[in-house]
Protein backbone atom coordinates (compact mmCIF):
# COMPACT_ATOMS: atom_id res chain seq x y z
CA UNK A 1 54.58 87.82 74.49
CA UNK A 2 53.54 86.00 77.44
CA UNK A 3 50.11 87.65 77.76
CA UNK A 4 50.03 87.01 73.49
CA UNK A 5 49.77 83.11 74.71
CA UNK A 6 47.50 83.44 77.57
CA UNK A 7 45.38 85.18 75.29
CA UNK A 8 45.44 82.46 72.06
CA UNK A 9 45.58 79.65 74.90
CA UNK A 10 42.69 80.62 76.54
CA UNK A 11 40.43 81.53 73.49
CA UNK A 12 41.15 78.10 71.70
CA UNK A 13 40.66 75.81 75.03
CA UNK A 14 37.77 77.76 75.54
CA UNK A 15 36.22 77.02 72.26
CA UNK A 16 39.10 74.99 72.21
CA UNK A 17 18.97 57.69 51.93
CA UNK A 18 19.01 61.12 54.31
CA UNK A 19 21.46 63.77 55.19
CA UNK A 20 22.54 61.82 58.80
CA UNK A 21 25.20 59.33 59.39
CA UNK A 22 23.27 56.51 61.37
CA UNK A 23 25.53 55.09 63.89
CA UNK A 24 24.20 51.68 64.54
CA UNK A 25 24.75 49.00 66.72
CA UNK A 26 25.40 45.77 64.99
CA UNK A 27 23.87 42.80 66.27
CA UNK A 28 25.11 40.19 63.05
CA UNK A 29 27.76 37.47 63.93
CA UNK A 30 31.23 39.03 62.21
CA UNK A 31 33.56 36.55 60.52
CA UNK A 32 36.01 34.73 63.12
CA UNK A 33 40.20 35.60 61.91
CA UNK A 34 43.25 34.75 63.74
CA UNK A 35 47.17 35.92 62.13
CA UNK A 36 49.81 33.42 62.04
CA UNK A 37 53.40 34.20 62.02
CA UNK A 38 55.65 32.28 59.35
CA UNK A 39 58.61 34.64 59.49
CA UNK A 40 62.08 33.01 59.25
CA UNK A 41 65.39 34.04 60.13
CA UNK A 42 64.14 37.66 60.76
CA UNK A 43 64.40 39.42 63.93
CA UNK A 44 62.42 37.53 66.76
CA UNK A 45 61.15 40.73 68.40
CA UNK A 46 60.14 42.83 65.47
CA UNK A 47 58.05 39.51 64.35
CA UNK A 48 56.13 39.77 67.32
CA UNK A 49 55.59 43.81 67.52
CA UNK A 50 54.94 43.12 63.66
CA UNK A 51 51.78 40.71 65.10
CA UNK A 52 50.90 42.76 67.97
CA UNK A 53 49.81 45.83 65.53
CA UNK A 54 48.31 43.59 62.90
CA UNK A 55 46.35 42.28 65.30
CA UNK A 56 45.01 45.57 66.50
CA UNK A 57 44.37 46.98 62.65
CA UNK A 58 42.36 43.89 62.08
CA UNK A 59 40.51 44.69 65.42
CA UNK A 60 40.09 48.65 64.32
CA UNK A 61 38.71 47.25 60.78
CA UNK A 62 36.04 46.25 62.55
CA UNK A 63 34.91 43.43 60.13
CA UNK A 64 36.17 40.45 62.18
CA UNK A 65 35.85 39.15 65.10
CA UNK A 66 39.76 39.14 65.94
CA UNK A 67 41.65 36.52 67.75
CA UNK A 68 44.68 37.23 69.40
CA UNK A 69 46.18 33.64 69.62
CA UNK A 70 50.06 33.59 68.40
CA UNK A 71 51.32 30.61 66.50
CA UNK A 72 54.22 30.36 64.13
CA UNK A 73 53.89 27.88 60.86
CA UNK A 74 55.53 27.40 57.91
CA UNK A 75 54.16 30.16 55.37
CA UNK A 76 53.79 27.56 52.51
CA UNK A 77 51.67 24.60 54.97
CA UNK A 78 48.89 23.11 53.42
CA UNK A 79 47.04 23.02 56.88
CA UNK A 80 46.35 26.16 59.47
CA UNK A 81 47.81 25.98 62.81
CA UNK A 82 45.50 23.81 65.18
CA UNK A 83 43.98 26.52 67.36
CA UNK A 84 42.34 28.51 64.37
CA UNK A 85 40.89 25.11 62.61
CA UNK A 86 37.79 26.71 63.90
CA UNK A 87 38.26 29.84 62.43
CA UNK A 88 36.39 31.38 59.43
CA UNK A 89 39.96 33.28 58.19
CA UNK A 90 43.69 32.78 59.06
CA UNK A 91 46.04 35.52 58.32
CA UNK A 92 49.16 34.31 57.74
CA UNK A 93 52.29 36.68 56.81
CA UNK A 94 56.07 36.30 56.47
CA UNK A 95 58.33 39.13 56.94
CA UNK A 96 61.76 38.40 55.43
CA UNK A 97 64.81 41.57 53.71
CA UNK A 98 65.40 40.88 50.36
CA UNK A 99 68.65 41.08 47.91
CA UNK A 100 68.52 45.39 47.94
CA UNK A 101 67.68 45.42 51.92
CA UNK A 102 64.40 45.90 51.92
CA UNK A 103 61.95 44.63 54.30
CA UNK A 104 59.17 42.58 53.06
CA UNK A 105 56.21 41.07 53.94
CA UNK A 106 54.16 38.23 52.09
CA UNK A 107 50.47 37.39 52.93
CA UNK A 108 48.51 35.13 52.64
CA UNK A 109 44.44 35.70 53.35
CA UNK A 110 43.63 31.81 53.63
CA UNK A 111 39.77 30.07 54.42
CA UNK A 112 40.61 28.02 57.55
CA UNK A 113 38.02 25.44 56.91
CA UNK A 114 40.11 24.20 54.05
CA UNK A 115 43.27 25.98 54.03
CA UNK A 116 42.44 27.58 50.34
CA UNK A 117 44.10 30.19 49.91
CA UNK A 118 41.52 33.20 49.00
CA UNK A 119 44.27 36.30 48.22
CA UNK A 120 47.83 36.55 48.47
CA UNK A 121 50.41 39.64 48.30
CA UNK A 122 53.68 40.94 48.49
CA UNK A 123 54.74 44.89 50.40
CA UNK A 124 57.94 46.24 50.81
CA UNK A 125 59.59 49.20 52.22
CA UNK A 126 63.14 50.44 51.86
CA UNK A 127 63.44 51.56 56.02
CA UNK A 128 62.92 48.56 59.04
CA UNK A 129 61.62 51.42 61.27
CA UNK A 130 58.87 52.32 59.00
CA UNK A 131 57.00 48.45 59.56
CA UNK A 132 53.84 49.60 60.81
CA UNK A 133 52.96 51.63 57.48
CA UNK A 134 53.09 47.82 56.23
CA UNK A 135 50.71 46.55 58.44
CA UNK A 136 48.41 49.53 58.05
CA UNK A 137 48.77 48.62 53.81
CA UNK A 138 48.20 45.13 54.43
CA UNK A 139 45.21 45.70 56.56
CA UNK A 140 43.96 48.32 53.71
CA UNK A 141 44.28 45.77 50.91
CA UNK A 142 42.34 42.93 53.24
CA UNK A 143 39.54 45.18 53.94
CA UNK A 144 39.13 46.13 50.10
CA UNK A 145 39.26 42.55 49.27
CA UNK A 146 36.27 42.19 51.89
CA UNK A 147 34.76 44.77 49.99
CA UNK A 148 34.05 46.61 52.88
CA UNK A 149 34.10 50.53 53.26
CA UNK A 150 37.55 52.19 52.03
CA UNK A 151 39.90 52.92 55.33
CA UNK A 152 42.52 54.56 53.41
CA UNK A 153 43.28 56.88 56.13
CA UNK A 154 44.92 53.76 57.64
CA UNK A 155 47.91 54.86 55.68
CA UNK A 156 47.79 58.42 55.96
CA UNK A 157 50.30 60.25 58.04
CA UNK A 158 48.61 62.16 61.66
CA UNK A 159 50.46 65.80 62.47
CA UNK A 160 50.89 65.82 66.43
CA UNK A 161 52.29 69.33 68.14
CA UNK A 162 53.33 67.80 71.06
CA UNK A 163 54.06 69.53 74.22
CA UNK A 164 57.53 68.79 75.84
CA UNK A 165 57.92 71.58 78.60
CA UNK A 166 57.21 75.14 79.53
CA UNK A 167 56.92 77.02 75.78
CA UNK A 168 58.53 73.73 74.14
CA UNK A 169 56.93 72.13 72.30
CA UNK A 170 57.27 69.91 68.90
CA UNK A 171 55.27 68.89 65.84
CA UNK A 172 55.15 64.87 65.24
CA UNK A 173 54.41 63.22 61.78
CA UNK A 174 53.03 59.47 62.83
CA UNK A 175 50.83 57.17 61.93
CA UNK A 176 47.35 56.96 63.21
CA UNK A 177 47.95 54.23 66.20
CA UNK A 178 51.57 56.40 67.20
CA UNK A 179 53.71 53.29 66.74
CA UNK A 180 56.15 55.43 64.03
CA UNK A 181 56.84 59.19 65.18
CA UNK A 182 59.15 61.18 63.65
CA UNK A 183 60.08 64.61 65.07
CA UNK A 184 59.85 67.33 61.76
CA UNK A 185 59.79 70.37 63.76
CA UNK A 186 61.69 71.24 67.23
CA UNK A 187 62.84 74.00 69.02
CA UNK A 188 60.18 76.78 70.26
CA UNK A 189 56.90 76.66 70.59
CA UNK A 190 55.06 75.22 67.63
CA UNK A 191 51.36 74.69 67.65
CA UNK A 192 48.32 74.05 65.40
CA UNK A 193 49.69 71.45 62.42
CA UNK A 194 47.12 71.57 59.24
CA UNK A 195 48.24 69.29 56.32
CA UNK A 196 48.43 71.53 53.23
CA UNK A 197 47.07 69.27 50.86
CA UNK A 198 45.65 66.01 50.44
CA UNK A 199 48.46 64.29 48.99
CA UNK A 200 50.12 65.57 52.42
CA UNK A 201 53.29 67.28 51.07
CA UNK A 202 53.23 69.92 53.06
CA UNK A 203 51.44 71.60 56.12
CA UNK A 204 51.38 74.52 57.89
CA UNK A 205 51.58 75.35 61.49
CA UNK A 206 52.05 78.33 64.27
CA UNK A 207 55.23 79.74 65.56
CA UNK A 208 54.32 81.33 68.54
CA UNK A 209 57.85 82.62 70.20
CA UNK A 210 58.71 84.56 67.10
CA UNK A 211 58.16 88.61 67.58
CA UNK A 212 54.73 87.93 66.21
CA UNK A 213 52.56 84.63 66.14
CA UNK A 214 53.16 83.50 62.68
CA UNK A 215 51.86 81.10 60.18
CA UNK A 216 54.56 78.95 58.36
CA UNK A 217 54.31 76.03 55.71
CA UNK A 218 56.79 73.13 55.94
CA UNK A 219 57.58 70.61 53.03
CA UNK A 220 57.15 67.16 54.67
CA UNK A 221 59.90 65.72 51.90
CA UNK A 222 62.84 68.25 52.52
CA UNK A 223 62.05 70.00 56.04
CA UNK A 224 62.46 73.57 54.37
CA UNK A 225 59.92 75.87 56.05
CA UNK A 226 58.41 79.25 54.55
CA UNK A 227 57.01 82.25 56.13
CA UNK A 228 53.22 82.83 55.16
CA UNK A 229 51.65 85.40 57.04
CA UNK A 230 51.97 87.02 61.17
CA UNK A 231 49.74 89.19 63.29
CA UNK A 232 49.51 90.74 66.37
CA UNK A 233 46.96 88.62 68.80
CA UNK A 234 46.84 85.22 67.36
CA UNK A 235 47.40 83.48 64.36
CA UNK A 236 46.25 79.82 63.58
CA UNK A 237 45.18 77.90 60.47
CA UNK A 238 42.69 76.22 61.53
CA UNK A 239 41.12 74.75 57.45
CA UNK A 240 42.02 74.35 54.02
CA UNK A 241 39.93 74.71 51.22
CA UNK A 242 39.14 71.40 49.22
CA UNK A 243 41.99 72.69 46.49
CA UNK A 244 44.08 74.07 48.92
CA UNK A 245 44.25 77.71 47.63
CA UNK A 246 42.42 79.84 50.75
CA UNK A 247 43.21 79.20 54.51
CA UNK A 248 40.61 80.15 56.97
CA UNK A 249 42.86 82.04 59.83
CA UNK A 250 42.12 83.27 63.18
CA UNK A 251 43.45 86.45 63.87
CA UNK A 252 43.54 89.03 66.52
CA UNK A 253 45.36 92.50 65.15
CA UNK A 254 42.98 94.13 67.10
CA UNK A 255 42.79 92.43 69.82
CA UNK A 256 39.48 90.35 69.47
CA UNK A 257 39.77 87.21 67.80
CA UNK A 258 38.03 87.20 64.35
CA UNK A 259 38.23 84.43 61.10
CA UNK A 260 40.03 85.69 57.97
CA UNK A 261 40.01 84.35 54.45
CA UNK A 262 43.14 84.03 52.77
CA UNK A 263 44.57 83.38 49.26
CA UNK A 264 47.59 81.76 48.66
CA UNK A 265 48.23 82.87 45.44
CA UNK A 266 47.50 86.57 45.71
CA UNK A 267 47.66 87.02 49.26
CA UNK A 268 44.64 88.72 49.35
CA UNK A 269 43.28 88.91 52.82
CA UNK A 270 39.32 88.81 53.70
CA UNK A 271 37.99 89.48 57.02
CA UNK A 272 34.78 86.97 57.07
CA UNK A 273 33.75 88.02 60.90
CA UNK A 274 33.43 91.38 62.67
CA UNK A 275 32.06 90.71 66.23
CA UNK A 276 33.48 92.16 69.25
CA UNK A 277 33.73 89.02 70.87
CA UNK A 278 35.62 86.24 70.05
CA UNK A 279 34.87 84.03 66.46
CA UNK A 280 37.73 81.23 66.58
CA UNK A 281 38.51 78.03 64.58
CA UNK A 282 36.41 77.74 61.47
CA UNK A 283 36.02 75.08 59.00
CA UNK A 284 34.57 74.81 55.51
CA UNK A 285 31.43 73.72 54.77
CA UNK A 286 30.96 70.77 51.73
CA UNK A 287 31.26 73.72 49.09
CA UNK A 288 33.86 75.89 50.33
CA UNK A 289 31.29 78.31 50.07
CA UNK A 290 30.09 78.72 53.79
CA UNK A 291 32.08 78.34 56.75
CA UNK A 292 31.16 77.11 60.50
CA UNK A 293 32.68 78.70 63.50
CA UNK A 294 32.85 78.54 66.90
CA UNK A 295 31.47 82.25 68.65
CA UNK A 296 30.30 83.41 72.07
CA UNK A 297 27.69 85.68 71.10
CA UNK A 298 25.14 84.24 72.67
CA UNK A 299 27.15 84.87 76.21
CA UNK A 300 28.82 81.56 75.39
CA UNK A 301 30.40 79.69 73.07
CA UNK A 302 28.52 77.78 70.53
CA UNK A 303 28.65 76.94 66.59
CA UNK A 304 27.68 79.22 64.10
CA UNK A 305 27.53 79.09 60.13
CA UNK A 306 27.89 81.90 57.64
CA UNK A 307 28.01 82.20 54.14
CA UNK A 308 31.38 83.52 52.83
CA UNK A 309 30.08 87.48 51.75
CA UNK A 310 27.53 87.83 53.33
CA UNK A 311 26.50 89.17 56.95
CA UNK A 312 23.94 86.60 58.40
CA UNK A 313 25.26 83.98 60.66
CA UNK A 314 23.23 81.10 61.45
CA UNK A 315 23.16 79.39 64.77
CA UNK A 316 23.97 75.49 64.77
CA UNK A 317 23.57 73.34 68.14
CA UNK A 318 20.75 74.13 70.22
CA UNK A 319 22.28 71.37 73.09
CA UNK A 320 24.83 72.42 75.56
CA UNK A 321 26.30 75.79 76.54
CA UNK A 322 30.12 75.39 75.91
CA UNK A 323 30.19 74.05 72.57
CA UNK A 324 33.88 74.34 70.59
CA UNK A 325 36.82 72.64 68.62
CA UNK A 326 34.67 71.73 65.33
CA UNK A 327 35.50 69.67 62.50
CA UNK A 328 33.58 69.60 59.38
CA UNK A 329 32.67 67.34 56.43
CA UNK A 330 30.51 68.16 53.46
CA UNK A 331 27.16 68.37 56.02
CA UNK A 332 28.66 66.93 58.83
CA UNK A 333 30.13 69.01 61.93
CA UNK A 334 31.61 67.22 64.62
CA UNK A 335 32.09 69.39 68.05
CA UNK A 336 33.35 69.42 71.55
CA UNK A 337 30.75 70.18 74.38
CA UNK A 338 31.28 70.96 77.96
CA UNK A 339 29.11 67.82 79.65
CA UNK A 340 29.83 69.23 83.46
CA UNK A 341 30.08 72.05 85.35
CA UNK A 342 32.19 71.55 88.85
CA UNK A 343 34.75 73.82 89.93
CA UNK A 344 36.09 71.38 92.59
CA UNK A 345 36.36 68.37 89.94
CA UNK A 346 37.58 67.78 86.32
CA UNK A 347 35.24 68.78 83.65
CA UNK A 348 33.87 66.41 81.14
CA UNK A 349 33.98 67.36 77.21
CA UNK A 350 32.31 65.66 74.84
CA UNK A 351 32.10 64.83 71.20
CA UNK A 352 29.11 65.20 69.36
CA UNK A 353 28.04 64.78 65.69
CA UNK A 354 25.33 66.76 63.82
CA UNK A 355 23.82 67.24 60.32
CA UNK A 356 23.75 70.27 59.10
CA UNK A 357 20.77 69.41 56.80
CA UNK A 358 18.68 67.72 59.86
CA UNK A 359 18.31 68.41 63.57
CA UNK A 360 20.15 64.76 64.01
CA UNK A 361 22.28 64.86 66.88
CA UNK A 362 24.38 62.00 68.56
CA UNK A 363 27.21 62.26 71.62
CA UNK A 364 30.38 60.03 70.47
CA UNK A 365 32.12 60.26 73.74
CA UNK A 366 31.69 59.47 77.22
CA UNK A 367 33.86 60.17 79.87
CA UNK A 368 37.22 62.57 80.02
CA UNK A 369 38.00 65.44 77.87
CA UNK A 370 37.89 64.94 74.47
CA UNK A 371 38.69 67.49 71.73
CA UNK A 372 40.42 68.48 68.27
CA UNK A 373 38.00 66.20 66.28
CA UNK A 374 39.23 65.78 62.45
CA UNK A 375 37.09 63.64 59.90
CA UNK A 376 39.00 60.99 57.73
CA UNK A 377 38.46 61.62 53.96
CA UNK A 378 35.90 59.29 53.40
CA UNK A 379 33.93 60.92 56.76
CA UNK A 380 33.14 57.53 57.99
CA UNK A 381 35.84 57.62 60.61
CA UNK A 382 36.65 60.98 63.34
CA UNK A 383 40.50 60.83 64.99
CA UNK A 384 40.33 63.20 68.17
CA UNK A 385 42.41 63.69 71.12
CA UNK A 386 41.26 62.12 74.68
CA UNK A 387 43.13 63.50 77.64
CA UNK A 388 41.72 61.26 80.48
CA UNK A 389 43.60 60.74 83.91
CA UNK A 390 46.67 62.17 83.46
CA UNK A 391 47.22 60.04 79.91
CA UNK A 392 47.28 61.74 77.06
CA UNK A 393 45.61 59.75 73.93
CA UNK A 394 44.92 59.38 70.23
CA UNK A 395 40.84 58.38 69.71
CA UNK A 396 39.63 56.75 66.59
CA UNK A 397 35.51 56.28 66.57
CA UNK A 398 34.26 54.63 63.38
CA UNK A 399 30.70 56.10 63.03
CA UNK A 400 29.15 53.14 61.31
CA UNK A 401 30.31 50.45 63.11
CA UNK A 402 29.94 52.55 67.04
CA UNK A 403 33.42 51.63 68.34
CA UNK A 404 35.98 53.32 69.25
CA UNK A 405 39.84 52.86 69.76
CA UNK A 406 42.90 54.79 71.61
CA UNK A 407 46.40 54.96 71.42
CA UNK A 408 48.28 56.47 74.10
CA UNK A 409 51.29 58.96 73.75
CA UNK A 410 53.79 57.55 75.89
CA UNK A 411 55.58 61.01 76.61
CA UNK A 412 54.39 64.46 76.68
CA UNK A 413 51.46 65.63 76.17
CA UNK A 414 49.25 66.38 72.83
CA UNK A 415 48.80 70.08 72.10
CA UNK A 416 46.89 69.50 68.55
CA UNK A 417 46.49 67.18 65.98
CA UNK A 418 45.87 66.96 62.00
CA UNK A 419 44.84 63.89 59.58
């Protein structure tokens, strides 16, 4: 069993107008905002955590210039507080539990030149500990009043297997900055989340201390988990198609790692690669039709492309020579690249961004080691892991705008990750 890890372990870190998405550097002036608090006789501390992540959403919006400046006011004042006079927007919110227990907020989207008020808006939820999905709604429903790009992955749940000691480890469903984390899955060694479907009612993931790896599927609503399908080797999920009826699998029955097609409803099983090497972690291309793929046989890992039947594979990146952990949307890849090369010193990996339609190219990352890239819905946005000096992270990089943001995992360590 042990040498079964080593094996999947190794092969995974290893790897582990036109078509481009222009990444520009903004010079324009954004729109000043500060966030007033006008919460009464709620809890003091949650107030202020309840601030502390608004503030950051607004910042990862990245369609204001975001001031941090606390002040409490009354929520129905006819003036802003004094410090954000000069202001172009006040945010000003009120969290207070209504007559069934729920917790509420009210906002308020004001002009601070003249204290109109420009949009205003109740949320609820039934559970205090679940706050932050309120923030990431209210920060949703600001930016579509903007009329800016749609961030609805804001409010989408992340799947973290996160690794708590030798062959422990547990799966994580959170939201995309790590404030809520709930532990779904414990006990063994569980690896390699993959939401199921877009409405993200289920997922799958790897059991990897069972007799055999093997694939199961999880129902996020009642916790009751299914078996889907083990092999010798390996056994990882690593896509779903766009109507979440095939799985592209890595597998190793025969000892070399090789992608497999596989159909839910039949359980028919196709074996897409036959190289006796090692063809890991692929990902659908924008018409489920093709697949890319992460291969050594040029001597060393790199992306490839295929389409599903036939036998030619395509090569993808022509820059670096450890290129792995893809992500793909419609003709977009996103992949991790080996920047360095000293065996007395850290490695740096990199994320870079191609088109598969044009030999546009453009690094995303800088420094550390940076992998398990996954594409928000829209495309617009890329959450990744950064493991950099001993602290584990959770990267966001929105592509338009050039910035990027990370969230740290406060304890253990991030294994994988899902969107």
């Amino acid at each position: 069993m042990y040498k079964i890890l080593i094996i999947m372990f190794a092969a995974l870190s290893l790897y582990g107008a036109d078509a481009t998405i222009e990444i520009i550097k903004k010079v324009d002036k954004l729109p000043s905002i500060s966030v007033e608090d006008a919460s009464v006789d709620y809890k003091e501390n949650l107030s202020k955590k309840f601030f502390k992540v608004l503030v950051s959403d607004l910042n990862v919006l990245s369609i204001f210039n975001v001031y941090d400046n606390y002040n409490f006011t009354d929520y129905d004042a006819n003036d802003v507080s004094l410090d954000n006079l000069k202001r172009d927007y006040v945010l000003r919110y009120r969290l207070r539990e209504d007559d069934d227990g729920n917790l509420n907020c009210d906002y308020k989207l004001l002009s601070a030149v003249d204290s109109k008020v420009l949009r205003e808006k109740n949320f609820r939820i039934k559970k205090e500990n679940l706050y932050v999905f309120l923030i990431h709604n209210l920060a949703t429903d600001i930016n579509d009043y903007i009329g800016a790009e749609p961030v609805d992955w804001m409010k989408s749940y992340v799947l973290i297997s996160r690794l708590t000691g030798p062959n422990e480890s547990d799966i994580i469903i959170s939201d995309y900055i790590l404030t809520h984390q709930h532990v779904i899955v414990r006990g063994g060694l569980n690896v390699f989340p993959h939401w199921a479907d877009k409405q993200q009612t289920s997922f799958y993931y790897t059991v990897l201390d069972a007799a055999r790896p093997t694939l199961y599927k999880m129902d996020r609503r009642t916790g009751q988990s299914e078996r889907v399908i083990d092999s010798d080797g390996m056994m990882v999920c690593s896509d779903v198609s766009s109507d979440g009826s095939k799985l592209l699998l890595t597998m190793a029955p025969e000892g070399q790692p090789d992608v497999y097609l596989y159909e839910i409803a039949t359980k028919k099983l196709q074996r897409l690669t036959d190289y006796q090497g090692i063809d890991v972690g692929a990902q659908f291309l924008e018409n489920d039709k093709e697949i890319a793929f992460v291969s050594n046989r040029l001597g060393y890992p790199n992306v490839f492309s295929k389409r599903i039947g036939s036998n030619g594979v395509q090569q993808m990146v022509y820059y670096g020579k450890s290129n792995v952990a893809l992500a793909a949307h419609k003709n977009y890849i996103v992949y991790k690249s080996r920047e360095s090369a000293n065996e007395f010193s850290h490695n740096t990996f990199n994320l870079h961004l191609i088109s598969t339609r044009s030999d546009f190219i453009r690094r995303l990352t800088a420094t550390g080691v940076n992998e398990f890239p996954r594409f928000s819905s829209h495309g617009d946005s890329i959450i990744f892991i950064k493991n950099y000096k001993a602290e584990s992270s959770v990267g966001i990089i929105r592509l338009k705008q050039n910035k990027s943001f990370l969230f740290p995992l406060k304890i253990g360590k991030i294994q994988s990750i899902d969107w």
